[in-house]
N, C-alpha and C. Protein backbone atom coordinates (compact mmCIF):
# COMPACT_ATOMS: atom_id res chain seq x y z
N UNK A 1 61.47 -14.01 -2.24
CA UNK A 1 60.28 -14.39 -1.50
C UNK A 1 60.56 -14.32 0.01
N UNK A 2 61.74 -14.56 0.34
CA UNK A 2 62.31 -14.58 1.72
C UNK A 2 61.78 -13.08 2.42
N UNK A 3 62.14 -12.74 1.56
CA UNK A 3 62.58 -10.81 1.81
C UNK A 3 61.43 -10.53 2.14
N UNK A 4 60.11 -10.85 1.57
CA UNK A 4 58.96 -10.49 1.12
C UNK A 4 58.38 -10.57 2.97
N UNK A 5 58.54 -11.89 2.97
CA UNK A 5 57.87 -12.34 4.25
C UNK A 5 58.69 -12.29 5.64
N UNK A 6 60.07 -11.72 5.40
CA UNK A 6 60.77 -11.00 6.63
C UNK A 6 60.19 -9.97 6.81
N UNK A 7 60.44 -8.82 5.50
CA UNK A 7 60.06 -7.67 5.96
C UNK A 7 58.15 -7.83 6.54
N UNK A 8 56.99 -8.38 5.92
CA UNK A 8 55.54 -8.68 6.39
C UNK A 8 56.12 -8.77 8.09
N UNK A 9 57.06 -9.93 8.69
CA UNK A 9 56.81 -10.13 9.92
C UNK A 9 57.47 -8.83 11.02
N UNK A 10 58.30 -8.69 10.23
CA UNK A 10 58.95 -6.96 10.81
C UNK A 10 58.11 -6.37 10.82
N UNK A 11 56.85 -6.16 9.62
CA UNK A 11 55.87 -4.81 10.53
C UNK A 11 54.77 -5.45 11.22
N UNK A 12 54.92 -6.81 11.08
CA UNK A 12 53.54 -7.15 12.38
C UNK A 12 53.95 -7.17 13.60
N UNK A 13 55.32 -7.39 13.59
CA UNK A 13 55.73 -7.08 15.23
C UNK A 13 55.67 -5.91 15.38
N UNK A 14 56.53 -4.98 14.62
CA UNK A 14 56.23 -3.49 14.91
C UNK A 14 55.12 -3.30 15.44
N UNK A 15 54.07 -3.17 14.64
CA UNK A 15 52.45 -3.34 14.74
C UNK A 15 51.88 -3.86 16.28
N UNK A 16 52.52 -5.20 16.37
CA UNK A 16 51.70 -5.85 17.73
C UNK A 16 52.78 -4.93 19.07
N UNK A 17 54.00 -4.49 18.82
CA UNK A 17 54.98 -3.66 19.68
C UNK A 17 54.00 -2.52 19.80
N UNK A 18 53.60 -2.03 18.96
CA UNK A 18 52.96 -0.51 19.11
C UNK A 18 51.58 -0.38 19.94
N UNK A 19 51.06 -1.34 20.45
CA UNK A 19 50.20 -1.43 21.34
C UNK A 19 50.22 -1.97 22.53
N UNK A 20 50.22 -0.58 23.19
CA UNK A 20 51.01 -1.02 24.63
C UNK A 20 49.63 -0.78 25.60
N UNK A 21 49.70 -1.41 26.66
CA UNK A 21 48.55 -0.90 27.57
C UNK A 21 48.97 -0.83 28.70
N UNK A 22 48.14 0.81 28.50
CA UNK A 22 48.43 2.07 29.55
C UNK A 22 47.84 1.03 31.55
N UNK A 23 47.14 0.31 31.65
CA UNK A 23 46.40 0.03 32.73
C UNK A 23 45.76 -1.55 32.77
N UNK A 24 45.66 -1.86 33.80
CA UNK A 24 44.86 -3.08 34.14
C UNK A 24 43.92 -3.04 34.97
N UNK A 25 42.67 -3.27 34.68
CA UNK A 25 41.78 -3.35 35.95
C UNK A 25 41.02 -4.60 36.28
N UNK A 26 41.16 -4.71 37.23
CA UNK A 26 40.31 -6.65 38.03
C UNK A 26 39.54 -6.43 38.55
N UNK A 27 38.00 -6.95 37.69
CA UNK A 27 36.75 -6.41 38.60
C UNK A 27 36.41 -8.02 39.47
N UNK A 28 36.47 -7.91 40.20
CA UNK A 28 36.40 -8.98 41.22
C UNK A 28 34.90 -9.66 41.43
N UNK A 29 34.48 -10.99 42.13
CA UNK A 29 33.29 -11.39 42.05
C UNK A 29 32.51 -10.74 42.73
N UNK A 30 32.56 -9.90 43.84
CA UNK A 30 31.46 -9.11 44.73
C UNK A 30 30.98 -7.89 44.00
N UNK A 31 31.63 -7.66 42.63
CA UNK A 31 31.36 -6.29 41.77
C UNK A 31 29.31 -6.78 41.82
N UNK A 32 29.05 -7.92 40.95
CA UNK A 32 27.73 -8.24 41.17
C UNK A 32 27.04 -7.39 42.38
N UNK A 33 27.00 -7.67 43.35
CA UNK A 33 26.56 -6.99 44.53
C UNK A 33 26.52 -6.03 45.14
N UNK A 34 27.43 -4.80 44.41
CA UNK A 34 27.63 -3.53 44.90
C UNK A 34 26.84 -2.33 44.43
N UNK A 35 26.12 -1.64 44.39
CA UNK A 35 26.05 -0.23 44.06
C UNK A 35 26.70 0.66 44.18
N UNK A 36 27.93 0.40 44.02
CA UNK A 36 28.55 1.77 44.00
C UNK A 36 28.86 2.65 42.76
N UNK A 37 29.23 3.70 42.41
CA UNK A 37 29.66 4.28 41.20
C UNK A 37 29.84 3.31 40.03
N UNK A 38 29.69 3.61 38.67
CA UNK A 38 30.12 2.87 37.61
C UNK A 38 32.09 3.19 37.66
N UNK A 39 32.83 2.23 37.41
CA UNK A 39 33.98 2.25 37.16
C UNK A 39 34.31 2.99 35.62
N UNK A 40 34.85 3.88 35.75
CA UNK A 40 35.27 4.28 34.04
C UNK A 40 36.81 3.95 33.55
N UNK A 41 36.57 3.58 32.45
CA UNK A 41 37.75 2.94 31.90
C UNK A 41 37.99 3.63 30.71
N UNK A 42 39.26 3.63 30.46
CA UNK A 42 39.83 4.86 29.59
C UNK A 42 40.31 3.97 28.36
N UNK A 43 41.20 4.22 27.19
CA UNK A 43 41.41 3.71 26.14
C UNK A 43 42.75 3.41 26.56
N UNK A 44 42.83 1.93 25.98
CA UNK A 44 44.08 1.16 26.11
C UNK A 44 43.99 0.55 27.70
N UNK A 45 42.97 0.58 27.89
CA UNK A 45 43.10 -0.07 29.30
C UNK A 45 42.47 -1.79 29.56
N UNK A 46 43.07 -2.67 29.84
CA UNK A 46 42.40 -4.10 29.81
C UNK A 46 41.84 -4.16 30.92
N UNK A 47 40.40 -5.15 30.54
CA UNK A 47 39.53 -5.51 31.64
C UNK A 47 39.84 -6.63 32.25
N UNK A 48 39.61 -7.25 33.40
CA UNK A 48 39.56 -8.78 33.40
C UNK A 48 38.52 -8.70 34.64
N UNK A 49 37.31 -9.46 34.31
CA UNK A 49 36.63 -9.86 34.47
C UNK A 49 36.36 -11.44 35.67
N UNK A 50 36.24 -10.99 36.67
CA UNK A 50 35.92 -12.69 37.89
C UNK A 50 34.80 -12.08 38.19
N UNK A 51 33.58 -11.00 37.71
CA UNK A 51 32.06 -10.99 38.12
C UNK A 51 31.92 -12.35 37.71
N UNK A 52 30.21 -12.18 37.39
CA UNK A 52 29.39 -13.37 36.47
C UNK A 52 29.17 -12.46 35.56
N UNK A 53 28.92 -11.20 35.79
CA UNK A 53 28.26 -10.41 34.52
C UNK A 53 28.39 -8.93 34.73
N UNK A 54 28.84 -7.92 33.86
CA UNK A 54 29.46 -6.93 33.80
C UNK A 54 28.63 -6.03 32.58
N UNK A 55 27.84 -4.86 32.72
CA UNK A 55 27.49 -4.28 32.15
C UNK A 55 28.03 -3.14 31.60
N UNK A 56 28.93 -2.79 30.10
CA UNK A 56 29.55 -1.94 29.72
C UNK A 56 28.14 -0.42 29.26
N UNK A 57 28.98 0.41 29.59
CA UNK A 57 27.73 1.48 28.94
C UNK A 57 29.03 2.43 27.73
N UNK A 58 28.49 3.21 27.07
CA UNK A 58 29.08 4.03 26.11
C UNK A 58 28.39 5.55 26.75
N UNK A 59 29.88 6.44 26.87
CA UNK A 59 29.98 7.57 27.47
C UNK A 59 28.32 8.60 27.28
N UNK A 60 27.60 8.17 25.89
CA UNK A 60 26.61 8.90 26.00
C UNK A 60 24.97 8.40 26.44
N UNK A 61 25.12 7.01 26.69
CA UNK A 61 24.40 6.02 27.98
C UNK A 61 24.42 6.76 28.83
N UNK A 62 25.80 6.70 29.66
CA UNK A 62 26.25 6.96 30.89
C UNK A 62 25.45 8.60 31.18
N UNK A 63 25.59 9.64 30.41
CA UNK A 63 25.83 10.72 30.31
C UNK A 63 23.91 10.90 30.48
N UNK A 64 23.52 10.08 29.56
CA UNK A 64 21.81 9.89 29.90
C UNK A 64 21.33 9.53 31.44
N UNK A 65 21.76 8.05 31.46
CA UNK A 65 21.58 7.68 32.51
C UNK A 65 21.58 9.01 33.81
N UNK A 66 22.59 9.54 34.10
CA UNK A 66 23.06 10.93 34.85
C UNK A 66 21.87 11.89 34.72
N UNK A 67 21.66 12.32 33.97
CA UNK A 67 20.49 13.23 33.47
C UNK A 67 18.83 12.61 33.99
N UNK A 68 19.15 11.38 33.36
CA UNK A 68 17.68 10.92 34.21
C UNK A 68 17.67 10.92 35.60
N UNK A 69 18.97 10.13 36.80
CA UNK A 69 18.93 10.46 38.07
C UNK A 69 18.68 11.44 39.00
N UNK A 70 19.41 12.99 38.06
CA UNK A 70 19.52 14.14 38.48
C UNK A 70 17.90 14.72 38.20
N UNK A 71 17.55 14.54 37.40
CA UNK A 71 15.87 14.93 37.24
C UNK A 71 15.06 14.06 38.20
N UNK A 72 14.94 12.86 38.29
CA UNK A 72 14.17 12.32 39.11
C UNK A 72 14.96 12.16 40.70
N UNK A 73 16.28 12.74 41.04
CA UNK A 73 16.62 13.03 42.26
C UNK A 73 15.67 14.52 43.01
N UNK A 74 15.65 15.40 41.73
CA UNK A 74 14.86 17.06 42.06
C UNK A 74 13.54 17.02 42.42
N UNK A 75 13.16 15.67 42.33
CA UNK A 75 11.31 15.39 42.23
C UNK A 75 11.64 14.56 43.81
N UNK A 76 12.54 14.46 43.87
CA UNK A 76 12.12 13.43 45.59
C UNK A 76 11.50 12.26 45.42
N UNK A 77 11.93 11.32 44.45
CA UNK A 77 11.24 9.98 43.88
C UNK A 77 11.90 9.03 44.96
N UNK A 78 11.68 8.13 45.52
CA UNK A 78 12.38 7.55 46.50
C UNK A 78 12.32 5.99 45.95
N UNK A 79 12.18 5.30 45.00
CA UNK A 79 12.72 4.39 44.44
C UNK A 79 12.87 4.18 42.87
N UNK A 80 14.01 5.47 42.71
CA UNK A 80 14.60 5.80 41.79
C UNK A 80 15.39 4.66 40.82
N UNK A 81 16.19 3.93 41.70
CA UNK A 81 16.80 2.94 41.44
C UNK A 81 15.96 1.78 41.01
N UNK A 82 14.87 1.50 41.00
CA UNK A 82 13.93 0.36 40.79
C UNK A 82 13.21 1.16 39.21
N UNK A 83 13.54 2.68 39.24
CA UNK A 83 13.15 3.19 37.75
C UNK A 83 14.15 2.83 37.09
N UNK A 84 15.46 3.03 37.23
CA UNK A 84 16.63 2.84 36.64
C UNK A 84 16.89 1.10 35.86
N UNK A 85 16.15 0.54 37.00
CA UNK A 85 16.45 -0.64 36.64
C UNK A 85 15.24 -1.67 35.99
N UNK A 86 14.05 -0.87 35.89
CA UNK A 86 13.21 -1.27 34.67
C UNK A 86 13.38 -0.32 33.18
N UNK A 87 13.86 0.64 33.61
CA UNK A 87 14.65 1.03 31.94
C UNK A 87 15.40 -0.30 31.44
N UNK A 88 16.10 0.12 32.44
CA UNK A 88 17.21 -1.55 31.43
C UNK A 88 16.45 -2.46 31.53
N UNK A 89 15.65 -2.57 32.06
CA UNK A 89 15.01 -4.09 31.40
C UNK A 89 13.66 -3.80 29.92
N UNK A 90 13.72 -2.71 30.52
CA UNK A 90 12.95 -2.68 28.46
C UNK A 90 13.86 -2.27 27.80
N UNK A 91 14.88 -1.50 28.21
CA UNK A 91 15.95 -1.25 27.25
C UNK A 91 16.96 -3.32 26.47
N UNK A 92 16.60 -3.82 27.46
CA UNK A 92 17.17 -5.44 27.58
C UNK A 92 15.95 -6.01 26.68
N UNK A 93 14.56 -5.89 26.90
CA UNK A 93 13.59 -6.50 26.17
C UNK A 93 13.56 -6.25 24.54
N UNK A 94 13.84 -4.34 24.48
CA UNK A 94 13.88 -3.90 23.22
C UNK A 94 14.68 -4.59 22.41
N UNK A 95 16.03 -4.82 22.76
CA UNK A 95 17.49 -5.34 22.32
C UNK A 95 16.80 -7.11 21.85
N UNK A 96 16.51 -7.28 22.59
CA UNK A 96 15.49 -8.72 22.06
C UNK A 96 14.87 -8.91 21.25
N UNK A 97 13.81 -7.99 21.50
CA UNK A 97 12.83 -8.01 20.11
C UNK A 97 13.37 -7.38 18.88
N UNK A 98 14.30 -6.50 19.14
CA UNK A 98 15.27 -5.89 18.06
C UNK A 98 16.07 -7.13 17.10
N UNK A 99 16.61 -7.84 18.15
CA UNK A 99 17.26 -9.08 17.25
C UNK A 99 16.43 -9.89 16.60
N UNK A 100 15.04 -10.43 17.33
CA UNK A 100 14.39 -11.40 16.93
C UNK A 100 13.69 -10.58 15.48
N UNK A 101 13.37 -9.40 15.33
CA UNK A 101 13.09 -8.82 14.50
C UNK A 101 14.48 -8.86 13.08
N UNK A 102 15.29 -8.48 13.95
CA UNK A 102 16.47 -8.56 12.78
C UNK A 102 16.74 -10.15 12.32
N UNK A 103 16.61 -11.02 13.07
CA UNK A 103 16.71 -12.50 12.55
C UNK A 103 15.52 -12.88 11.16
N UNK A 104 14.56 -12.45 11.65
CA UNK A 104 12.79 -12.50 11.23
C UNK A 104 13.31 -11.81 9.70
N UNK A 105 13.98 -10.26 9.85
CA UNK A 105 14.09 -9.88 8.65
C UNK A 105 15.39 -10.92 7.98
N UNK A 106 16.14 -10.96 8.32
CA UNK A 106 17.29 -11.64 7.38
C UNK A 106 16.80 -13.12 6.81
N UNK A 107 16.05 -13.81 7.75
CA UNK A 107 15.39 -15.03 7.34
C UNK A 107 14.15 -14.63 6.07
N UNK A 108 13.40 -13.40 5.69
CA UNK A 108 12.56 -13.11 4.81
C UNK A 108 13.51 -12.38 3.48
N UNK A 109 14.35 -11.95 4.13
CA UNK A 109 15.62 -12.12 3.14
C UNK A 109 16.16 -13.13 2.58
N UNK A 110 16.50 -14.05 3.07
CA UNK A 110 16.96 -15.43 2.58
C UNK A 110 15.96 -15.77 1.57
N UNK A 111 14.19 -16.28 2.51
CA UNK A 111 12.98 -16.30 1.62
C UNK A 111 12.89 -15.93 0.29
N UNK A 112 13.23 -14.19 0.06
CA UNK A 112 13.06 -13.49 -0.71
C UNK A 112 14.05 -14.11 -1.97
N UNK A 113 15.26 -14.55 -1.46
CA UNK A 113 16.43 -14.51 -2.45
C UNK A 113 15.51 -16.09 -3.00
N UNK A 114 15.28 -17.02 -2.15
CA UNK A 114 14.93 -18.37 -2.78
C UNK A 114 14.35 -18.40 -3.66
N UNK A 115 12.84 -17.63 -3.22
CA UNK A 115 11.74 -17.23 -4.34
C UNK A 115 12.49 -16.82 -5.73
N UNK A 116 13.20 -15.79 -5.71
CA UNK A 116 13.63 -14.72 -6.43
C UNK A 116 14.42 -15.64 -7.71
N UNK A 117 15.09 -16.59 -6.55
CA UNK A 117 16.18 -17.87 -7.88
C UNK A 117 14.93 -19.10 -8.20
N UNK A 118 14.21 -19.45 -7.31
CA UNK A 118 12.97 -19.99 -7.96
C UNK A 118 12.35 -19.39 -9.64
N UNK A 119 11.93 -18.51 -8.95
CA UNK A 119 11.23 -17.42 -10.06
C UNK A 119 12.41 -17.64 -11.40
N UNK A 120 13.65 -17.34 -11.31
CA UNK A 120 14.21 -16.85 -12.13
C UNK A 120 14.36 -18.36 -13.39
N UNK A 121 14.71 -19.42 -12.61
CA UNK A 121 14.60 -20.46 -12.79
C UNK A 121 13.15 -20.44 -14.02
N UNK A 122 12.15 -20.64 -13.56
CA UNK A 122 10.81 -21.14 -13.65
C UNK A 122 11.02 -20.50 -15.06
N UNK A 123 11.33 -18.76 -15.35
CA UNK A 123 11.18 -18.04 -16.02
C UNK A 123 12.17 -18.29 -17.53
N UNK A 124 13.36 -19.17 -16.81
CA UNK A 124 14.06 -20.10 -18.04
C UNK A 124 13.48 -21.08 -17.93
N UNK A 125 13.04 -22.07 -17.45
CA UNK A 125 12.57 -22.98 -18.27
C UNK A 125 10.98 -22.68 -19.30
N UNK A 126 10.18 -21.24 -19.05
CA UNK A 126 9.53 -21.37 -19.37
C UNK A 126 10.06 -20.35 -20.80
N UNK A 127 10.97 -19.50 -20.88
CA UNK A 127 11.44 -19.23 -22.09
C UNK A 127 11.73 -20.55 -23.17
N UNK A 128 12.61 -21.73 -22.51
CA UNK A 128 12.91 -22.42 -23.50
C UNK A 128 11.67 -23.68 -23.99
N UNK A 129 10.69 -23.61 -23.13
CA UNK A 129 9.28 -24.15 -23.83
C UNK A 129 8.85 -23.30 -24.63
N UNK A 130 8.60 -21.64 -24.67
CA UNK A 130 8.30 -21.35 -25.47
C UNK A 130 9.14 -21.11 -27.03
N UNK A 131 10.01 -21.30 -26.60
CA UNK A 131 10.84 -20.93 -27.77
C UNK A 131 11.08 -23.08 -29.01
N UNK A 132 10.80 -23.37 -27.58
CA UNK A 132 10.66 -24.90 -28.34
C UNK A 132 9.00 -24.91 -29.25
N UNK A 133 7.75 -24.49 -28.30
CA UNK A 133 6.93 -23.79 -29.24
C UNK A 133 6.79 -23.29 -30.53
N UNK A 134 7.95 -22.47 -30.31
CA UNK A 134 7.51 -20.90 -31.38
C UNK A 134 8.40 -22.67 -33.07
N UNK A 135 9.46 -22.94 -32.07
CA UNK A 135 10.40 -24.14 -33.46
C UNK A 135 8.71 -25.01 -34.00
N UNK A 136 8.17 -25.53 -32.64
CA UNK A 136 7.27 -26.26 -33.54
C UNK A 136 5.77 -25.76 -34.47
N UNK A 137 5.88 -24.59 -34.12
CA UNK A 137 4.87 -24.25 -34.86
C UNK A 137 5.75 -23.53 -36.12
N UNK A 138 6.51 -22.86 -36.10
CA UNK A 138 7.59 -22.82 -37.51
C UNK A 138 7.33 -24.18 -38.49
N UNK A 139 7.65 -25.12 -37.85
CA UNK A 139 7.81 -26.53 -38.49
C UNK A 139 6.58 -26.79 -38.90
N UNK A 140 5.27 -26.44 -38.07
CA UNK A 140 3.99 -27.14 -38.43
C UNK A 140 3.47 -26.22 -39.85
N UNK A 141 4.13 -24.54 -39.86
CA UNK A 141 3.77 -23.81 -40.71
C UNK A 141 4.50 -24.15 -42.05
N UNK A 142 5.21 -24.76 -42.18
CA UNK A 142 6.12 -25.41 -43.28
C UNK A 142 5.38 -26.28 -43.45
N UNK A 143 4.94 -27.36 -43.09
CA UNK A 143 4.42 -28.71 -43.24
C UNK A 143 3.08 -28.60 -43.96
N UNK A 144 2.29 -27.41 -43.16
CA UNK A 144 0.77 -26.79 -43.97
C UNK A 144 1.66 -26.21 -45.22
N UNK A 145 2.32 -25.24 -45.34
CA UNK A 145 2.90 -24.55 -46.59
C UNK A 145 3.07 -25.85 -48.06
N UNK A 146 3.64 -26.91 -47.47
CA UNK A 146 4.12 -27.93 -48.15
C UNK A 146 2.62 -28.24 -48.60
N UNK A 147 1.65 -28.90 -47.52
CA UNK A 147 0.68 -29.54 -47.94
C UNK A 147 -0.03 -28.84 -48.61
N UNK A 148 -0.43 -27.67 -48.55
CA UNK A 148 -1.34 -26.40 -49.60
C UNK A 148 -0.65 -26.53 -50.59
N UNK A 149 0.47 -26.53 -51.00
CA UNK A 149 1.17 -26.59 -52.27
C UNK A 149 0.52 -28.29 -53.30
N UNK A 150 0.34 -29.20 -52.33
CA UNK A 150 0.92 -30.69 -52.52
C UNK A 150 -0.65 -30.49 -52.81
N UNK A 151 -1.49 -30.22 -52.65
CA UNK A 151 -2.73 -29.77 -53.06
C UNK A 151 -3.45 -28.90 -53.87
N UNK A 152 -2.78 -27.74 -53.99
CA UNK A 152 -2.73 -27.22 -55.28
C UNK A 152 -2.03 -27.79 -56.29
N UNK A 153 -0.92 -28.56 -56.72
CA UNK A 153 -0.36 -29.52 -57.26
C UNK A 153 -1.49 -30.73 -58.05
N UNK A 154 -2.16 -31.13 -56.70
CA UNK A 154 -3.02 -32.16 -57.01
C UNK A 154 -4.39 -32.06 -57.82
N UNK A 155 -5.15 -30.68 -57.63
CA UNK A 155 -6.23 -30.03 -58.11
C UNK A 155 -5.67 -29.56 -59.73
N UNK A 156 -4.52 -28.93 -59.51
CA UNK A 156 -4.14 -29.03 -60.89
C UNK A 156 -3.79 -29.96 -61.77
N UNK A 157 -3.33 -31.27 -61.33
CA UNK A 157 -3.18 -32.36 -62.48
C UNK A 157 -4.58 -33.09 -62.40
N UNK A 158 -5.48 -33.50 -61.47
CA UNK A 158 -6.79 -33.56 -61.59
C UNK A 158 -7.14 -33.11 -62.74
N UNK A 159 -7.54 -31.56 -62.38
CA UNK A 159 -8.20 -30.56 -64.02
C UNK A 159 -7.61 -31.14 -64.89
N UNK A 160 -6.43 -31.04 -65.14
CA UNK A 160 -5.83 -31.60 -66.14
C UNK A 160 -5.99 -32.74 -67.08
N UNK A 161 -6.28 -33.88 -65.71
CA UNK A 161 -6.10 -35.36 -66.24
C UNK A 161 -7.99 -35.59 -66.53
N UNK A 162 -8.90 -34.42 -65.90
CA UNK A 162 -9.93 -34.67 -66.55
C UNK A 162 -10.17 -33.69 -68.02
N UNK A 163 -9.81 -33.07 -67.98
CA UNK A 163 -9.49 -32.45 -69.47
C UNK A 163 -9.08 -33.35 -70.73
N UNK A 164 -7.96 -34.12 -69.84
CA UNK A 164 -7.52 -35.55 -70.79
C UNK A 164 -8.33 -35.77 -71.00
N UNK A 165 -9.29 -36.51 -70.19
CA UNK A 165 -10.09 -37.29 -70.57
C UNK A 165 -11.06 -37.29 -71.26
N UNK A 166 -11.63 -35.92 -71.33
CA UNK A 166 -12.75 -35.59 -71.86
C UNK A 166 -12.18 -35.39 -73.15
N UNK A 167 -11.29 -34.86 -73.66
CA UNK A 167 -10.51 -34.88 -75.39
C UNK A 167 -10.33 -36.23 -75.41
N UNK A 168 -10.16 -36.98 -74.66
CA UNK A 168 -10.15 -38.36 -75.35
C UNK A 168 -11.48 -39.27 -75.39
N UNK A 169 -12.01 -38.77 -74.60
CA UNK A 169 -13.54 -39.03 -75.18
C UNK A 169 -14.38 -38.69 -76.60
N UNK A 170 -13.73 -37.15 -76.38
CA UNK A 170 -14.61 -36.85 -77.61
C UNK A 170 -13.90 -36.83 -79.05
N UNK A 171 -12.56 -37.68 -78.74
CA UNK A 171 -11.82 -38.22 -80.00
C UNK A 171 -12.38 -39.43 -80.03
N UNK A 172 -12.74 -40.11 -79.59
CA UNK A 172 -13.31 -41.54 -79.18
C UNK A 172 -14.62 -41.65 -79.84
N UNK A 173 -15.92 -40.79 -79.22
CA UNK A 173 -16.68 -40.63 -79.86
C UNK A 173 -17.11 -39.55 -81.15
N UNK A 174 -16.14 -38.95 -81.15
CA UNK A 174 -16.08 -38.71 -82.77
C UNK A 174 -15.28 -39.67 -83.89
N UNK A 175 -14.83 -40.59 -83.44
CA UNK A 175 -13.83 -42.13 -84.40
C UNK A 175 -15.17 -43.06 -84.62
N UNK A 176 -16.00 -43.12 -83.33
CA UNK A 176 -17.08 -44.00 -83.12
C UNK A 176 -17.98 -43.41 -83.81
N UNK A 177 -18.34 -42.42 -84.31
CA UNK A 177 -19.55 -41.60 -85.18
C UNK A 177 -19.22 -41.35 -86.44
N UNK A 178 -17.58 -41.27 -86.75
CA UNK A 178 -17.20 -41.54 -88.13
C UNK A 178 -17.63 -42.82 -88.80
N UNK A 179 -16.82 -43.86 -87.84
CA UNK A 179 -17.28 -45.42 -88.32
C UNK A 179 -18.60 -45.26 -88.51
N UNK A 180 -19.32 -45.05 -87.67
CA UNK A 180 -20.89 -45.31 -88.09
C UNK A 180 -21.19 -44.90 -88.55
N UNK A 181 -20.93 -43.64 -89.54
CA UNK A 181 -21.69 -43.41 -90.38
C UNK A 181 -20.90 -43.55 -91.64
N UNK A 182 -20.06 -44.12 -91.50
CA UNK A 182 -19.56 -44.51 -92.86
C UNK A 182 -19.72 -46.40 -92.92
C-alpha cells in the first residue's frame, strides 16, 4: 500500500513539475483608464490582476472586433468607439438574458422532473387501488357465485319439501277416505 501511494505522489509532482510558466504579467490599477491596445497573452503565461475589472476576449472576438473597426474606420465614423462600446453592452445584456433564460430553463427542468416523480407516484398508488379493486370484486364475484348456488340449493329443497308434503297429504287424505268409508 506504501508503494501504491509513493509511486501516486511521484507522478503528481512530476505532473505539478511539468508546468512551468513561460511569463508573468501585472496589469496595474490605471489599466481601467487607458485605451490603449488590448494586451495579448500567450499560453502558460500568468495574469495578476490590481485593475477593478479586466475584460478577457478569445482570439476570434478579438479578430471580429478588428474587422468591425477597420470597416467602420473606411466609412469615417467618428465615434466609433461609443459603437464598440454599445456592442458590448448588448453583447453584456445578451449574456444576461442568456443566463436568466438558462436559469428559467433548468428551474422548468427541475419543475418537469417534480411533476414527472409526482405523476409517477400518483400512477402507483393508483395501480395498487385498482388492483385492490379488481381483489374486491374477485371476492364479491365468489360471494354472488356462493349465494346463487345457496339459492339454487334452497329452491331445490323447497320443491322438494313441498312435494313432501303434498304425498303426505294425499296419503293422509287417502287413510282419511279409507276410514270413512269403511
Amino acid at each position: 500500500m506504501k508503494y501504491i501511494i509513493i509511486t501516486l505522489l511521484l507522478f503528481v509532482n512530476l505532473d505539478l513539475a511539468s508546468q512551468s510558466y513561460n511569463d508573468t504579467i501585472t496589469i496595474g490599477p490605471q489599466y481601467d483608464t487607458l485605451m490603449s491596445s488590448p494586451i495579448e497573452i500567450g499560453k502558460g503565461t500568468v495574469v495578476l490582476s490590481q485593475a477593478n475589472r479586466i475584460y478577457l476576449v478569445n482570439g476570434l472576438r478579438y479578430k471580429f472586433y478588428e474587422e468591425i473597426r477597420g470597416a467602420l474606420n473606411n466609412k469615417n465614423i467618428p465615434n466609433l468607439d461609443d459603437i464598440v462600446l454599445k456592442y458590448e453592452k448588448i453583447l453584456n445584456e445578451n449574456d444576461v438574458l442568456f443566463s436568466l433564460l438558462e436559469a428559467k430553463s433548468i428551474e422548468q427542468s427541475r419543475l418537469y422532473n417534480k411533476s414527472s416523480e409526482s405523476m409517477k407516484a400518483s400512477l402507483t398508488n393508483l395501480e395498487s387501488t385498482l388492483d385492490l379493486t379488481q381483489r374486491s370484486l374477485a371476492s364479491a364475484n365468489k360471494s354472488l357465485d356462493l349465494s346463487l348456488s345457496q339459492i339454487d340449493k334452497s329452491r331445490k329443497a323447497s320443491f322438494w319439501k313441498k312435494i313432501d308434503m303434498l304425498g303426505t297429504g294425499l296419503a293422509v287424505g287417502v287413510l282419511v277416505g279409507l276410514l270413512i268409508t269403511n
